[in-house]
N, C-alpha and C. Protein backbone atom coordinates (compact mmCIF):
# COMPACT_ATOMS: atom_id res chain seq x y z
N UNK A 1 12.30 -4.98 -63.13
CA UNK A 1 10.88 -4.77 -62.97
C UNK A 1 10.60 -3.28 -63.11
N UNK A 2 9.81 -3.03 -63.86
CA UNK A 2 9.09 -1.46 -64.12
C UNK A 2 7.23 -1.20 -63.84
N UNK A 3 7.57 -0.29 -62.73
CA UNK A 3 6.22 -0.43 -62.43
C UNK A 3 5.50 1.11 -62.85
N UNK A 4 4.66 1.13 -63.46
CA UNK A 4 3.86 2.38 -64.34
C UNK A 4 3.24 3.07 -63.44
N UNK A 5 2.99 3.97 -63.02
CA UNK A 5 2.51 5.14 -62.24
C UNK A 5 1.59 6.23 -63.45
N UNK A 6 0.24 6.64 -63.75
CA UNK A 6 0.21 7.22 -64.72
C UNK A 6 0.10 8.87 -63.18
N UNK A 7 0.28 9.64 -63.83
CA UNK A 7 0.82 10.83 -63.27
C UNK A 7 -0.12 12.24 -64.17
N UNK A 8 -0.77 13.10 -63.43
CA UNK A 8 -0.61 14.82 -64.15
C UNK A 8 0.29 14.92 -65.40
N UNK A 9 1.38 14.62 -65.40
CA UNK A 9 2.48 15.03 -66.49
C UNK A 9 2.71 13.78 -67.78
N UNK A 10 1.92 13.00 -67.00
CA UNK A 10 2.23 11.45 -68.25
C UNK A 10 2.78 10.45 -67.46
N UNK A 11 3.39 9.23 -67.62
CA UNK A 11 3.39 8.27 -66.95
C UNK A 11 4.96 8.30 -66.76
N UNK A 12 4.84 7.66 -64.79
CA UNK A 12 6.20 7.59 -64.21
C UNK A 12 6.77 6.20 -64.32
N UNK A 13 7.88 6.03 -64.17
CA UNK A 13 8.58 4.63 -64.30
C UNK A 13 9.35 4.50 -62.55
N UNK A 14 9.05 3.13 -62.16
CA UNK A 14 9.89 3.61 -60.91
C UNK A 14 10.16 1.76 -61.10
N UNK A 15 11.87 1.47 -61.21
CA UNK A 15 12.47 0.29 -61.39
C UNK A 15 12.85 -0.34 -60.35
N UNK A 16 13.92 -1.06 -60.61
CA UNK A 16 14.25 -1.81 -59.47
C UNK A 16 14.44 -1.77 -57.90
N UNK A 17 14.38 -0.37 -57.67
CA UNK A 17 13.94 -0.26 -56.34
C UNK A 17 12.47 -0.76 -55.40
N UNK A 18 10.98 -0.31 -56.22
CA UNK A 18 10.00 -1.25 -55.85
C UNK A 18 10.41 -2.65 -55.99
N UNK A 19 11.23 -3.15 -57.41
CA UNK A 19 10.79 -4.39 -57.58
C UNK A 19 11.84 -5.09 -56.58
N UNK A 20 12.88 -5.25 -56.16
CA UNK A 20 13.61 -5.46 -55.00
C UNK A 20 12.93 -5.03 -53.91
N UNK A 21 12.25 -4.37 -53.36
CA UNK A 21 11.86 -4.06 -51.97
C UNK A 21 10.37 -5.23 -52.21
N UNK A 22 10.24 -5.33 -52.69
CA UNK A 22 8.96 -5.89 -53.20
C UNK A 22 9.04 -8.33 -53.25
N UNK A 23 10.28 -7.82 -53.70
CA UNK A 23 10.56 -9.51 -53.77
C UNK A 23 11.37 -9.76 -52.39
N UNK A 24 12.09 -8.64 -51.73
CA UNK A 24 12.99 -9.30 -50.12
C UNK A 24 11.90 -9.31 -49.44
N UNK A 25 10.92 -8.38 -49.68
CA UNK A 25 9.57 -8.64 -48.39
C UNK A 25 9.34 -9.94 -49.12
N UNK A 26 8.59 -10.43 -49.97
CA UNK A 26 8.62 -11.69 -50.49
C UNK A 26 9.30 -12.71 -49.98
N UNK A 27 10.36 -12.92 -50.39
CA UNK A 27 11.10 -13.89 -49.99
C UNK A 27 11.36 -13.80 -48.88
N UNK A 28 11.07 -13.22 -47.73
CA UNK A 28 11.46 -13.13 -46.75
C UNK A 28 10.67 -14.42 -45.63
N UNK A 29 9.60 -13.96 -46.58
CA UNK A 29 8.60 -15.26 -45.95
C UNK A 29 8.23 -16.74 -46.70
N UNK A 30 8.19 -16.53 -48.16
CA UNK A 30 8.16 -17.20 -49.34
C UNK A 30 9.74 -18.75 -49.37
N UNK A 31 10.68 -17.74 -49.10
CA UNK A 31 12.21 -19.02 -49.10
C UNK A 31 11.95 -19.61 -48.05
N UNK A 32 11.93 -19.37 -46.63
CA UNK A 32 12.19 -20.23 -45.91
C UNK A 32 11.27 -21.49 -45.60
N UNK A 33 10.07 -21.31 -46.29
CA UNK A 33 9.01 -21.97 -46.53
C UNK A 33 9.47 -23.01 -47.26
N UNK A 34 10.31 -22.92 -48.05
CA UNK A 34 10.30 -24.08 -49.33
C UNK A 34 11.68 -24.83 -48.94
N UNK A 35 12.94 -23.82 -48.27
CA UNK A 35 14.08 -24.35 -47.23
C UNK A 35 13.62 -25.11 -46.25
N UNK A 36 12.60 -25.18 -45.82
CA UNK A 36 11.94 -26.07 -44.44
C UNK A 36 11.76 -27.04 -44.56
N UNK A 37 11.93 -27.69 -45.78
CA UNK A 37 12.07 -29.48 -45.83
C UNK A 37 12.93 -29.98 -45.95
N UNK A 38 14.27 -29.23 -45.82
CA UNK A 38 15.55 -29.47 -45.72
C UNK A 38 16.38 -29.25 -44.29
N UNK A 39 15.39 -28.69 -43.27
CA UNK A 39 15.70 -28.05 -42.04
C UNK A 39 15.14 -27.53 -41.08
N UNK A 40 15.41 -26.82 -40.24
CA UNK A 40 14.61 -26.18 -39.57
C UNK A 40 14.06 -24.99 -39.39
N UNK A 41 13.24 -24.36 -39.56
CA UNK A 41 13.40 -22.70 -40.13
C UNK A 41 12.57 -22.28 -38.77
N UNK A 42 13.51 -20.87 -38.16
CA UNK A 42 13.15 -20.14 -37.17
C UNK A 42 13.61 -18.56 -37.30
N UNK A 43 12.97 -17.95 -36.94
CA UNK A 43 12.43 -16.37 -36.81
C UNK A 43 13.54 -16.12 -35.81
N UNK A 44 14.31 -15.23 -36.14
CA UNK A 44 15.58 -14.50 -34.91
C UNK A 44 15.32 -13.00 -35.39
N UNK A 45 14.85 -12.34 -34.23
CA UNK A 45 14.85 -11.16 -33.98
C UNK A 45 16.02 -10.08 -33.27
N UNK A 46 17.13 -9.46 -33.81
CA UNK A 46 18.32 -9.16 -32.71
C UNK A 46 18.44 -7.72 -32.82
N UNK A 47 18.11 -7.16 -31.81
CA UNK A 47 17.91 -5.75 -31.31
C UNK A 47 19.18 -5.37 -30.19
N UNK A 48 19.80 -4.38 -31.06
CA UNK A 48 21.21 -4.14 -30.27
C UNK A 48 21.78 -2.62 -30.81
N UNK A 49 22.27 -2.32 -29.75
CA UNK A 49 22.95 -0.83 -29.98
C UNK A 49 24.62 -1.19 -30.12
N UNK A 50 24.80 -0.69 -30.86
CA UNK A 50 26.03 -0.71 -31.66
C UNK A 50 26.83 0.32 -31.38
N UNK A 51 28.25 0.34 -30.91
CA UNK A 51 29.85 1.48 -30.87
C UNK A 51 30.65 1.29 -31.99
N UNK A 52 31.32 2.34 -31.90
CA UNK A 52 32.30 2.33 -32.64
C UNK A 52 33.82 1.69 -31.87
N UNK A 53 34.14 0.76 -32.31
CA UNK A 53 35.89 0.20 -31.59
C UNK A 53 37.16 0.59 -32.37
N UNK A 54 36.54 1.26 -33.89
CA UNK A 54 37.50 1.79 -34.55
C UNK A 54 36.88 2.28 -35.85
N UNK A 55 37.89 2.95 -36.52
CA UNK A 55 37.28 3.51 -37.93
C UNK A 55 38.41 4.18 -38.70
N UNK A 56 38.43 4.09 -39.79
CA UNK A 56 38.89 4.64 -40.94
C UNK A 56 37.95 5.58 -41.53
N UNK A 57 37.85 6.64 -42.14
CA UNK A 57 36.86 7.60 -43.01
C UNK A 57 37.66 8.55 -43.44
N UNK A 58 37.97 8.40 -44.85
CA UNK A 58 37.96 9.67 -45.19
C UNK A 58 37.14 10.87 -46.06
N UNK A 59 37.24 11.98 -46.26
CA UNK A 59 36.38 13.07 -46.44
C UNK A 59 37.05 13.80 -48.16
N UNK A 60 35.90 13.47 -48.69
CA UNK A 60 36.84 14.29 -50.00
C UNK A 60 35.73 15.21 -50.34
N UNK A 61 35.84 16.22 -51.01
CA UNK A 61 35.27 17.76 -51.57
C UNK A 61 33.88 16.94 -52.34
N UNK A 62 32.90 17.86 -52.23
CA UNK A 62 31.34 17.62 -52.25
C UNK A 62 30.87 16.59 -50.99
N UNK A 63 31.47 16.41 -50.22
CA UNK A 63 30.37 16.01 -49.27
C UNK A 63 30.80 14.47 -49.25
N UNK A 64 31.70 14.13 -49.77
CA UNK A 64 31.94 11.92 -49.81
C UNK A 64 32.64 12.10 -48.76
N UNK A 65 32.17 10.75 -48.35
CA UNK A 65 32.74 10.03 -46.89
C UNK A 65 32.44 8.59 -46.97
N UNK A 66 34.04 8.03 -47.49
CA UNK A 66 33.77 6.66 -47.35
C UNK A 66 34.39 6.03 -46.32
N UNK A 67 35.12 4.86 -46.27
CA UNK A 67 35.86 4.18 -45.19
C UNK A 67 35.11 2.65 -44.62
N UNK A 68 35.26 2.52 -43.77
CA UNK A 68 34.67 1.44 -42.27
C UNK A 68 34.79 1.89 -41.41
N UNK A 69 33.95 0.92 -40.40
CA UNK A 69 33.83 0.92 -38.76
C UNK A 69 33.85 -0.26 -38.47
N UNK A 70 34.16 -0.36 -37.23
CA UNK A 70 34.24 -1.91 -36.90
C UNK A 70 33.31 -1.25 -35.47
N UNK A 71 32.10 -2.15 -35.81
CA UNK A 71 30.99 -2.01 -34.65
C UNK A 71 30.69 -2.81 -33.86
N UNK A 72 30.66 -2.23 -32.55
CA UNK A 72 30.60 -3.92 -31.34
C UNK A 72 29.09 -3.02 -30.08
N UNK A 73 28.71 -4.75 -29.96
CA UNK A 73 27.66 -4.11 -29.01
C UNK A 73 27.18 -5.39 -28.43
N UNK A 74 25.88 -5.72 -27.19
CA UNK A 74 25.66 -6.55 -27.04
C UNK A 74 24.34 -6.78 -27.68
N UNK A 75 23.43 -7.81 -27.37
CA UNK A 75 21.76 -7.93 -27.96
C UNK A 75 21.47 -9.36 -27.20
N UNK A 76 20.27 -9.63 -27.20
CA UNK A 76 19.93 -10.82 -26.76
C UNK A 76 19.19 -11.87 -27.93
N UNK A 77 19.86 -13.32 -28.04
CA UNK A 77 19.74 -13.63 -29.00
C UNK A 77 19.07 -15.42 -28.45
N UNK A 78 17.86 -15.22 -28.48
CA UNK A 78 16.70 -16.81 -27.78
C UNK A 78 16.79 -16.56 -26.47
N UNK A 79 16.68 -15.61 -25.39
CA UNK A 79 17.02 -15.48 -24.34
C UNK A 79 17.85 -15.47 -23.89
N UNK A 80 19.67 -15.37 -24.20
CA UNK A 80 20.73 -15.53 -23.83
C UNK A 80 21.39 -14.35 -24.20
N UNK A 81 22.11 -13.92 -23.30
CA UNK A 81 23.21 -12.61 -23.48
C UNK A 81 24.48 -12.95 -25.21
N UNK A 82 24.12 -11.93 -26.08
CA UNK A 82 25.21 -12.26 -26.85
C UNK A 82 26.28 -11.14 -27.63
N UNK A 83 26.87 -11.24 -27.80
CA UNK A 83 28.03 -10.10 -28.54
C UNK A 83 27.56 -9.87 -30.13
N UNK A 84 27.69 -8.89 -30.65
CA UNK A 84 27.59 -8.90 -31.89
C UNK A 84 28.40 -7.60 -32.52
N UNK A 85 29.31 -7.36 -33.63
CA UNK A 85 30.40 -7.56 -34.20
C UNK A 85 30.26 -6.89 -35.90
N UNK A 86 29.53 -5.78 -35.99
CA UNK A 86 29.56 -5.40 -37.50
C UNK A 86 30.66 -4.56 -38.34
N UNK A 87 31.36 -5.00 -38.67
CA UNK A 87 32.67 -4.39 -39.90
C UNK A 87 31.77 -4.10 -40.78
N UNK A 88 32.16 -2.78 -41.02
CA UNK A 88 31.05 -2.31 -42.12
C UNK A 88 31.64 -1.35 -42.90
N UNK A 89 31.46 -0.93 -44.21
CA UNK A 89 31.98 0.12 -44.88
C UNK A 89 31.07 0.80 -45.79
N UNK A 90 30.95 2.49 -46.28
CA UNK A 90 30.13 3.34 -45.92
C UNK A 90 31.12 3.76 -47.61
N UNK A 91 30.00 4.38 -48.45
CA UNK A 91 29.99 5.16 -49.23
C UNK A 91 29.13 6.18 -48.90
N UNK A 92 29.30 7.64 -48.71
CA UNK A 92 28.11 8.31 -48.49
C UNK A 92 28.53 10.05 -49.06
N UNK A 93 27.50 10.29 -49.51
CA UNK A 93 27.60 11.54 -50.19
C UNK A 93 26.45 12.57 -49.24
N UNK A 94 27.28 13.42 -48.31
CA UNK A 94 26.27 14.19 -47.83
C UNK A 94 25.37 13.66 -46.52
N UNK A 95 26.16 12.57 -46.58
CA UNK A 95 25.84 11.69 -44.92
C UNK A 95 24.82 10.52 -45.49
N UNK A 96 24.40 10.55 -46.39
CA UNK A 96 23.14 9.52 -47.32
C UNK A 96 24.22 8.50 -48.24
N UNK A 97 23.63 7.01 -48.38
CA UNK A 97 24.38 6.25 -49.40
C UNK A 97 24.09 4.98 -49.03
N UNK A 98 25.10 4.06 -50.05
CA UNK A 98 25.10 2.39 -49.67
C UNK A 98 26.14 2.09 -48.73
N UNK A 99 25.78 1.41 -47.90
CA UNK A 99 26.76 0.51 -46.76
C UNK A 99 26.44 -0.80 -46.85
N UNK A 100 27.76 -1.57 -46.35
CA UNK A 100 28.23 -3.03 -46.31
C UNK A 100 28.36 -3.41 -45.35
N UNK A 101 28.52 -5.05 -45.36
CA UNK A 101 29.25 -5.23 -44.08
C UNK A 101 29.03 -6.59 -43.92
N UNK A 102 29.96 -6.90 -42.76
CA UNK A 102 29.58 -8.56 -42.26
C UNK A 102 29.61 -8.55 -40.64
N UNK A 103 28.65 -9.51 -39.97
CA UNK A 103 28.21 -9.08 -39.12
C UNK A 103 28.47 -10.76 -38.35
N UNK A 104 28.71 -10.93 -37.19
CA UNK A 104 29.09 -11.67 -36.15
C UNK A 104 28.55 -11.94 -34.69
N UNK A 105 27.59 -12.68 -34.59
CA UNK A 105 27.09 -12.51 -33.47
C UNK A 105 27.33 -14.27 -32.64
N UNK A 106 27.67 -13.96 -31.60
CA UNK A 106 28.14 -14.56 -30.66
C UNK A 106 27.18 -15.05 -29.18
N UNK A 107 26.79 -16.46 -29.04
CA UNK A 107 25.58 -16.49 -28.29
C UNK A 107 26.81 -16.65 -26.71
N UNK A 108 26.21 -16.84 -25.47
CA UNK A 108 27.44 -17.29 -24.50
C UNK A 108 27.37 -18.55 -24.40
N UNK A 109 26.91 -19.70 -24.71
CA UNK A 109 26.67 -20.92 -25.33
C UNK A 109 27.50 -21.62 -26.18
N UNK A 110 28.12 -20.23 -27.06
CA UNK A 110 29.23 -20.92 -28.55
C UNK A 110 28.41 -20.41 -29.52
N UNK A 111 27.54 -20.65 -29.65
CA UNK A 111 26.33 -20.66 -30.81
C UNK A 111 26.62 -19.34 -31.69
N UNK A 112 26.95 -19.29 -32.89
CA UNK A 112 27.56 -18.36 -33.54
C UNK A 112 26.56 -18.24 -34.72
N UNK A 113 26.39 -16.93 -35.24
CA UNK A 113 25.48 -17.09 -36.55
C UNK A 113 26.30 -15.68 -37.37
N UNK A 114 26.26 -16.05 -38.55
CA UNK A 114 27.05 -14.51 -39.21
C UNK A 114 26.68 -14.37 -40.80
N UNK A 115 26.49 -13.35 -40.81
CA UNK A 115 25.46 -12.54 -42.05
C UNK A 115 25.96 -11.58 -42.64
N UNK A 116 25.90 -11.33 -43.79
CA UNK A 116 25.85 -10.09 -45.03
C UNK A 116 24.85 -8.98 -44.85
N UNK A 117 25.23 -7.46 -44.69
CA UNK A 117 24.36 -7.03 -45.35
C UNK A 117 24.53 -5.87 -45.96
N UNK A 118 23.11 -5.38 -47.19
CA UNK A 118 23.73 -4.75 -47.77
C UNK A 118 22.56 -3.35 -47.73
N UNK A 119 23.19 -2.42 -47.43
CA UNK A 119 21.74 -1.57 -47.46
C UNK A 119 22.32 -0.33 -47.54
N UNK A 120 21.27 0.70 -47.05
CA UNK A 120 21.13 2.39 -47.76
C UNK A 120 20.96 2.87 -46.32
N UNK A 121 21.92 4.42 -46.16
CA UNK A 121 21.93 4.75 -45.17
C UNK A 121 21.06 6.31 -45.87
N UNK A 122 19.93 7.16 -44.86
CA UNK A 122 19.46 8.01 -45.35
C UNK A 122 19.48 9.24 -44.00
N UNK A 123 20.48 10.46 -44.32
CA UNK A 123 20.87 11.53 -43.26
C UNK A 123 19.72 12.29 -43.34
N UNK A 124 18.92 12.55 -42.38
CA UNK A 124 17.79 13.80 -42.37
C UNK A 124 18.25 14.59 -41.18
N UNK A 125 18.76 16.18 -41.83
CA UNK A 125 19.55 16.87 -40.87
C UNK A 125 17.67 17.39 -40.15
N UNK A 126 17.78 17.63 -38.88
CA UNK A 126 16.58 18.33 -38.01
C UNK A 126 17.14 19.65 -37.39
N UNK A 127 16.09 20.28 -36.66
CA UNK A 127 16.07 21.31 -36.72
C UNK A 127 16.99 21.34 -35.35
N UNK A 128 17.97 22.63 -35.37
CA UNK A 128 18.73 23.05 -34.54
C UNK A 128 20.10 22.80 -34.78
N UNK A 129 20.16 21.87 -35.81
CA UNK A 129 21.23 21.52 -36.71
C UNK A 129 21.67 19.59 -35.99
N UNK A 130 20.80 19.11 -35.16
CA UNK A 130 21.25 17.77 -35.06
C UNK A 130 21.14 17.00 -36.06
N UNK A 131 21.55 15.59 -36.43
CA UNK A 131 21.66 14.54 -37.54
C UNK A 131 21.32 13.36 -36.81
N UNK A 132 20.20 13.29 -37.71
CA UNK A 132 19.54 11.33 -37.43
C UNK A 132 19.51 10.69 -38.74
N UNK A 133 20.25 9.59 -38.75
CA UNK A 133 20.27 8.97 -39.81
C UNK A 133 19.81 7.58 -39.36
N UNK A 134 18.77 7.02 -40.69
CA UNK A 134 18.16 5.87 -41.01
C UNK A 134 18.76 4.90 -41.54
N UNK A 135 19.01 3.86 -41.74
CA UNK A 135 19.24 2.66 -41.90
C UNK A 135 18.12 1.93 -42.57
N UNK A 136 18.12 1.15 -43.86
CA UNK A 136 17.27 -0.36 -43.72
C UNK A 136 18.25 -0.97 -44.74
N UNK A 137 18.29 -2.36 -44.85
CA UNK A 137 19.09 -3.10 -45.71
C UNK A 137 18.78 -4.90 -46.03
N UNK A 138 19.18 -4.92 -46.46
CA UNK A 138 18.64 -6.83 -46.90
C UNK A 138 19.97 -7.67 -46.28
N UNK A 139 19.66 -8.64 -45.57
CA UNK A 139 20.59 -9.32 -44.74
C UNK A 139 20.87 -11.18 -45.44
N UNK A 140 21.53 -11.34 -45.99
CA UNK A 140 21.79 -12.75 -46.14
C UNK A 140 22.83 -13.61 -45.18
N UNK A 141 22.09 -14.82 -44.39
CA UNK A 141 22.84 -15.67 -43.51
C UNK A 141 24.19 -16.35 -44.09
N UNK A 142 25.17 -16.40 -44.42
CA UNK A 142 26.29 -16.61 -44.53
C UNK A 142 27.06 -18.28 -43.73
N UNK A 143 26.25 -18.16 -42.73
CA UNK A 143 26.90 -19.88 -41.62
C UNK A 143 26.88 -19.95 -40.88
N UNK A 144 27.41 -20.53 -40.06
CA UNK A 144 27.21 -20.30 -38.08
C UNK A 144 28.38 -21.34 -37.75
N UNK A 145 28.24 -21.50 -36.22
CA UNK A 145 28.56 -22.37 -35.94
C UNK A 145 28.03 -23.00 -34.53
N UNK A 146 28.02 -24.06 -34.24
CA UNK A 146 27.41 -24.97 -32.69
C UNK A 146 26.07 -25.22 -33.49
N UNK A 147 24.74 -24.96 -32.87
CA UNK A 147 23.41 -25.30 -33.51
C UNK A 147 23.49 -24.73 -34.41
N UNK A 148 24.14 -24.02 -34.91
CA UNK A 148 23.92 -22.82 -36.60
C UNK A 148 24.56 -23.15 -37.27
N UNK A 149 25.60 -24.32 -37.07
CA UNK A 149 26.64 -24.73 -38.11
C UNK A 149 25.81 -24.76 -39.62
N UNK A 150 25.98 -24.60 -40.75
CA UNK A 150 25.80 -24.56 -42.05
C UNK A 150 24.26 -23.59 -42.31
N UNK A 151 24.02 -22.99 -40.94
CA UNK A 151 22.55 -22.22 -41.30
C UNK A 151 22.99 -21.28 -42.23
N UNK A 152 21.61 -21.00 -42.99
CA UNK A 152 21.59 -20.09 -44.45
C UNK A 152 20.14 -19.14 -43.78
N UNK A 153 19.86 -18.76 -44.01
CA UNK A 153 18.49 -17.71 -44.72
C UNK A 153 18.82 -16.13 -45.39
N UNK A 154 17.93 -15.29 -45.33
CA UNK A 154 17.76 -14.09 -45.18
C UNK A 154 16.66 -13.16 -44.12
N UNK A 155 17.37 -12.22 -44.46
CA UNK A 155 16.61 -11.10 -43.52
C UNK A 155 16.37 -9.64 -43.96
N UNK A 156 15.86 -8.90 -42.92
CA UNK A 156 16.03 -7.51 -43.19
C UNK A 156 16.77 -6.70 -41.62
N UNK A 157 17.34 -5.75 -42.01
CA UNK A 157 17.95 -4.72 -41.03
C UNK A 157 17.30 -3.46 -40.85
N UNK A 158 16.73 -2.97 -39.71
CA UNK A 158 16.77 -1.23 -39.88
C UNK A 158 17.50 -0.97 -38.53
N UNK A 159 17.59 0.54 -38.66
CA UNK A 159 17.91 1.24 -37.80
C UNK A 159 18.04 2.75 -37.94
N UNK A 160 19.34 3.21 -36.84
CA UNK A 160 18.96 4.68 -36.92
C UNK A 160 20.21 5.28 -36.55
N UNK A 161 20.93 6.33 -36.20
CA UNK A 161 22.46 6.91 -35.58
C UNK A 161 21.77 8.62 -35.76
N UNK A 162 21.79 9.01 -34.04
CA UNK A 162 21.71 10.25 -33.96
C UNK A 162 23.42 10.66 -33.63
N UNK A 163 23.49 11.77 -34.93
CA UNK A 163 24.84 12.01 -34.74
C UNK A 163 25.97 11.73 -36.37
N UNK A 164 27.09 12.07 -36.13
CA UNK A 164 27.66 11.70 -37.79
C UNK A 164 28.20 10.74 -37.39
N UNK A 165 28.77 9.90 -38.53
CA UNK A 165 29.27 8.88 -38.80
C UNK A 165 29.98 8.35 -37.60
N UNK A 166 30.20 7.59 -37.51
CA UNK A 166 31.10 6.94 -36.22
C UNK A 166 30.50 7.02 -34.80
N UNK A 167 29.08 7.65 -34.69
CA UNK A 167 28.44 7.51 -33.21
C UNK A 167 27.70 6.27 -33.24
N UNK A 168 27.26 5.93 -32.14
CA UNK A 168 26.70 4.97 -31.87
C UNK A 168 25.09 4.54 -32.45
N UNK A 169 25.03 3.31 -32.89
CA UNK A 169 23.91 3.33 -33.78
C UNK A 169 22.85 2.18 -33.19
N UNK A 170 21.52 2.42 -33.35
CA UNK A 170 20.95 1.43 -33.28
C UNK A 170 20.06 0.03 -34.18
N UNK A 171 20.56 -0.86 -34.34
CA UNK A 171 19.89 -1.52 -35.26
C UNK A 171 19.33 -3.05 -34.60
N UNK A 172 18.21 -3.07 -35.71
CA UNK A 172 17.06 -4.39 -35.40
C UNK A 172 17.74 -5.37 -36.68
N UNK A 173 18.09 -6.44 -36.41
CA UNK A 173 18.47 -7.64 -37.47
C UNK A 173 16.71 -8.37 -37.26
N UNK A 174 16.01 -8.51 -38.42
CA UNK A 174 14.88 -9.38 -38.61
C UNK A 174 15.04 -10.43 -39.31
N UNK A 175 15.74 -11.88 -39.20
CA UNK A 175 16.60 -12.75 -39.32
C UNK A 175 15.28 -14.21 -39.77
N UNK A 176 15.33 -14.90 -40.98
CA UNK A 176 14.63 -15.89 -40.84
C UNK A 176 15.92 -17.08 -41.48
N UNK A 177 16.31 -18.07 -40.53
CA UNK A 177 17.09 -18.49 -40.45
C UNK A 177 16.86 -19.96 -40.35
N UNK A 178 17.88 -20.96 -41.55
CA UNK A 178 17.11 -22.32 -41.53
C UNK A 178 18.74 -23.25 -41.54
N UNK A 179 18.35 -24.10 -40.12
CA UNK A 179 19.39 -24.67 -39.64
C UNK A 179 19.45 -26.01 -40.31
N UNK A 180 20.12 -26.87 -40.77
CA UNK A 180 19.89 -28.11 -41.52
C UNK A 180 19.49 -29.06 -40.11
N UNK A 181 18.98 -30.15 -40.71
CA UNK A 181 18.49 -31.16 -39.25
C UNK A 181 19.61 -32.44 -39.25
């Protein structure tokens, strides 16, 4: 998708970045709509601060830092205390880039749900020399298990990490999730 901008200087092109940010907001609401006659479709919201339990990174000349983390934290997931579990791995040039990962969340029930995601991490150094870095990314449901057994949807992720790589981060999973009946 190419979307035309005419501009002072002549006309801008700006590609698949609108047109992807443009169709996951879309589909975000659009799929599970049309999945809902096959199931049950419900809205999971999971807000959780995230550690580091381990990590690999290494550092090469200009500023790259790739590797994983294996991230653990708790969140509350339908009113119930739950664990959640992100292995994730980090291309980043200059503290900015794409990150991965698969993510595991654990209700105390059994109730298991686990997701893909794939998104852009963005470092804005502030003044005094601290580092806050942004997060957003597109989340696809992967399976579950107990009531989530064979659930599918998608979602979106943001968040944030004051601090470099490997501190503790916070992220929102915005989860629309469709359980078969």
């Amino acid at each position: 998708m190419t979307l035309l901008i005419k501009s002072r200087s002549g006309l801008l092109a700006i590609k698949a970045v609108v047109g992807i940010a443009l169709l996951s907001s879309l589909a975000l609401f659009v799929a599970p709509a049309t999945q809902a006659a096959s199931g049950t479709s419900q809205r999971i919201v999971l807000v959780s601060r995230l550690t580091s339990a381990g990590t690999t990174l290494q550092n090469l000349p200009g500023g790259v830092t790739y590797g994983w983390n294996d991230l653990r934290g708790g969140t509350t997931w339908a009113g119930q205390p739950a664990t959640i579990r992100f292995l994730g791995s980090v291309n980043y040039v200059d503290g900015s880039g794409p990150f991965g990962g698969l993510v595991t969340v654990t209700r105390e029930d059994g109730a298991v749900l686990a997701f893909s995601v794939d998104g852009n991490a963005l470092d804005a150094s502030l003044p005094g020399g601290g580092d806050e870095t942004t997060f957003t990314g597109s989340v696809r449901i992967i399976g579950g298990d107990g009531a989530f057994k064979a659930a599918r949807g998608i979602g979106t992720m943001t968040g944030f990490r004051d601090g470099p790589v490997g501190s503790p981060v916070q992220m929102t999973f915005n989860l629309r999730v469709v359980r078969p009946n």
